[in-house]
Protein backbone atom coordinates (compact mmCIF):
# COMPACT_ATOMS: atom_id res chain seq x y z
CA UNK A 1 103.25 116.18 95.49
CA UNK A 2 102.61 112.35 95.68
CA UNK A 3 99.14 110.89 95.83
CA UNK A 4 98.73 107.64 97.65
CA UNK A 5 95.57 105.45 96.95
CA UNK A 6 95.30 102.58 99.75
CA UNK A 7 92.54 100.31 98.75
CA UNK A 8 90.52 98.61 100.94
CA UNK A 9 91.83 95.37 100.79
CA UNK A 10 95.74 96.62 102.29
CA UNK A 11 93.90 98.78 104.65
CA UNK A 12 92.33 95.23 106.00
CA UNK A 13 95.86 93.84 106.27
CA UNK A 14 97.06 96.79 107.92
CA UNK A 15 94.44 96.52 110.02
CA UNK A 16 94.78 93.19 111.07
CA UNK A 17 98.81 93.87 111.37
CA UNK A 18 98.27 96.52 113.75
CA UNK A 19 95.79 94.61 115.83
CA UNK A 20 98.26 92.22 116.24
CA UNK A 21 101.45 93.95 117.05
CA UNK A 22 99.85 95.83 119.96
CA UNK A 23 101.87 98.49 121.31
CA UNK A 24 104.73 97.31 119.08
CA UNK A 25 105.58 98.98 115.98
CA UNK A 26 105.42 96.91 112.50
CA UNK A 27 105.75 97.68 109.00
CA UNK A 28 107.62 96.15 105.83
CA UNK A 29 107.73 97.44 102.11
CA UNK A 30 105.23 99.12 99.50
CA UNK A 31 104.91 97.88 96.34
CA UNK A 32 102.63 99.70 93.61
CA UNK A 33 100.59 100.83 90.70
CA UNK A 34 101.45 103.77 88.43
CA UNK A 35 97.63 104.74 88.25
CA UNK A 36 97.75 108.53 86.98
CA UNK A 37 100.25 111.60 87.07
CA UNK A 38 101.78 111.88 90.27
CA UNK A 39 99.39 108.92 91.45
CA UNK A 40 100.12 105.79 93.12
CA UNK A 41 97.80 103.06 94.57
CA UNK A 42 99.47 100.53 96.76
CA UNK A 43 98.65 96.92 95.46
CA UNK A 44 100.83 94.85 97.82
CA UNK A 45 102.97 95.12 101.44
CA UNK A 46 105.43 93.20 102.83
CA UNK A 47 104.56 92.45 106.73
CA UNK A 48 107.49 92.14 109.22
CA UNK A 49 107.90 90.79 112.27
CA UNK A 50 106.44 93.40 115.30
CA UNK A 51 109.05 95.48 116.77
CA UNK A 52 109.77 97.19 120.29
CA UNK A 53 107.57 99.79 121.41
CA UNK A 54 109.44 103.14 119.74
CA UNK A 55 111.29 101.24 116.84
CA UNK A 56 111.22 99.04 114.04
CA UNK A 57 113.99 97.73 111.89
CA UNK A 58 113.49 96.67 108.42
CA UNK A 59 114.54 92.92 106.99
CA UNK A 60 116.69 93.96 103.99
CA UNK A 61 116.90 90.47 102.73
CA UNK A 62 112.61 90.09 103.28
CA UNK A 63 112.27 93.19 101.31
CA UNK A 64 114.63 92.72 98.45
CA UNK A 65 112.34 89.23 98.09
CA UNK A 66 108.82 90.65 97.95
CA UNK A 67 110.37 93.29 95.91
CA UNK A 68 111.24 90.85 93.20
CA UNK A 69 108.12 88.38 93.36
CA UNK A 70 106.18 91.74 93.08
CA UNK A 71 107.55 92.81 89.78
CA UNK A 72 107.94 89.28 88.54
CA UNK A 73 104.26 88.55 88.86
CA UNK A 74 103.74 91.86 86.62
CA UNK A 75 105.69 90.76 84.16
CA UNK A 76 108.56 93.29 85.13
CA UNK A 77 106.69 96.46 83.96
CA UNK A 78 108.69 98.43 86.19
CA UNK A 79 107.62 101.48 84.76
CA UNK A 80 103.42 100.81 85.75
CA UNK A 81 104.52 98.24 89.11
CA UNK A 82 107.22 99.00 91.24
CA UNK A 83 108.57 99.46 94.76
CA UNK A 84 107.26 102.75 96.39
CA UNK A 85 108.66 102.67 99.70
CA UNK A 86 108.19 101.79 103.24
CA UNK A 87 105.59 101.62 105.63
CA UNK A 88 105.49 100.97 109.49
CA UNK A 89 102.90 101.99 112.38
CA UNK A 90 103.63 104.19 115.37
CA UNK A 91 100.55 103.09 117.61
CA UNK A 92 101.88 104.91 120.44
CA UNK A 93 102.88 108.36 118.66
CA UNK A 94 101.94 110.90 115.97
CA UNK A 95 101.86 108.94 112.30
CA UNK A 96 104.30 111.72 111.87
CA UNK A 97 107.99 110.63 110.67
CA UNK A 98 110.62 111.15 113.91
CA UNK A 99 114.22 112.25 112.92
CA UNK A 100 115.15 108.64 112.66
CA UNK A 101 112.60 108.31 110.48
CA UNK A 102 113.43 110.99 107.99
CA UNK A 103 116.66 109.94 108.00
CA UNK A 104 116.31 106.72 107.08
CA UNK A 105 113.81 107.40 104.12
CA UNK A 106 116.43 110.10 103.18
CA UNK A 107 119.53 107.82 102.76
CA UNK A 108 117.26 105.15 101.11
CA UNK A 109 116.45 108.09 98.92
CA UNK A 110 119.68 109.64 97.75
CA UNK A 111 121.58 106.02 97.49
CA UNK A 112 122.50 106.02 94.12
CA UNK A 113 123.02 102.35 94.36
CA UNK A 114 119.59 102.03 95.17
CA UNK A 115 118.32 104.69 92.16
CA UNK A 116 115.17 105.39 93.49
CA UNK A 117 113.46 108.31 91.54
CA UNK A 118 111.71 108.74 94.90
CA UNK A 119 110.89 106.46 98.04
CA UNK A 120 107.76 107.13 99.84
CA UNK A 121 107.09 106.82 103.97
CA UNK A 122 103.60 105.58 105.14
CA UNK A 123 103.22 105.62 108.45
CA UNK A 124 99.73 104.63 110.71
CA UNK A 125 98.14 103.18 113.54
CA UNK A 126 94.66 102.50 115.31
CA UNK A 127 92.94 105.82 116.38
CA UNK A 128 90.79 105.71 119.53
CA UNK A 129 87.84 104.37 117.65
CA UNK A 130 90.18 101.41 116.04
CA UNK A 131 90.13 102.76 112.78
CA UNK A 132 93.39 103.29 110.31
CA UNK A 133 94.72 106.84 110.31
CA UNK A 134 98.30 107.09 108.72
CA UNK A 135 100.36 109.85 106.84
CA UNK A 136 102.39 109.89 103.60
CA UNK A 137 105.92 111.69 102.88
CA UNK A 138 107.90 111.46 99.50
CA UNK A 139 111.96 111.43 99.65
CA UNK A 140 113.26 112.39 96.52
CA UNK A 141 117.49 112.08 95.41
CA UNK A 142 118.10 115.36 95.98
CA UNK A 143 117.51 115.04 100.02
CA UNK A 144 114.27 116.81 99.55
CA UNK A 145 110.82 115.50 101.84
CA UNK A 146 107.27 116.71 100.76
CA UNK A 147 104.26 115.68 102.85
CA UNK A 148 101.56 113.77 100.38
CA UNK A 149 98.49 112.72 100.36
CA UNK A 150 96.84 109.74 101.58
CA UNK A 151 94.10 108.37 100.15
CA UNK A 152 92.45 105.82 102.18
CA UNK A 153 89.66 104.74 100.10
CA UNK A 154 86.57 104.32 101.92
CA UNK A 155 85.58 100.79 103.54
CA UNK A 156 82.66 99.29 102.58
């Protein structure tokens, strides 16, 4: 099982994201840190365009670029800074994945021409008292999903 450390400072974007969208679902890409075994703090996101109300659709070519400017500003240590996945809100439903969902994360997964070692699926949104509540689920190439845990660290 996958840990996911979201500092404070992406949890302020993703708050600010969410604000904005509404009742619309965002989201973009993950990019992180290699921080300890099985441990993975998220040091940038890509932010998308809102979408409709039950769906979001991800900008391949958006992605693929924040992907790249990630890693080169690392100096390419893919092994420590990488892509971890995607992220997008459901502000109207459970931060659980739907079937779409799943899917999705699944075939990103398994795409050998993608050769992920795993993808990971953060989803969130505002809870009553506006504050970020969100889930984490790890695709691996096999087709397997494992719930994992979200770290949120605490706002000061």
């Amino acid at each position: 099982m996958l840990r996911i450390t979201v500092p404070n400072d992406i949890q302020e974007r993703l708050h600010l994201a969410l604000m904005k969208a509404g009742d619309r679902e965002c989201g973009g890409v993950l990019m992180g840190e290699h921080v300890g075994v099985n441990h993975f703090a998220v040091r940038e996101l890509s932010l998308q365009k809102p979408g409709g109300i039950a769906s979001f659709v991800r900008s391949l070519t958006g992605a693929v670029k924040a992907i790249q400017a990630f890693c080169r500003a690392r100096g390419d240590n893919f092994t420590r800074f990488n892509y971890l996945g995607e992220w997008h809100s459901h502000p109207l439903f459970s931060v659980q994945p739907s079937s779409t969902d799943h899917a999705t994360m699944r075939s990103l997964a398994t795409d050998v021409k993608v050769g992920a070692n795993f993808a990971v699926l953060l989803i969130f949104r505002l809870n009553s008292n506006c504050k970020l509540e969100g889930s984490a689920h790890t695709y691996l190439p096999d087709g397997s999903i494992y719930q994992s845990v979200l770290d949120l660290e605490n706002v000061q």
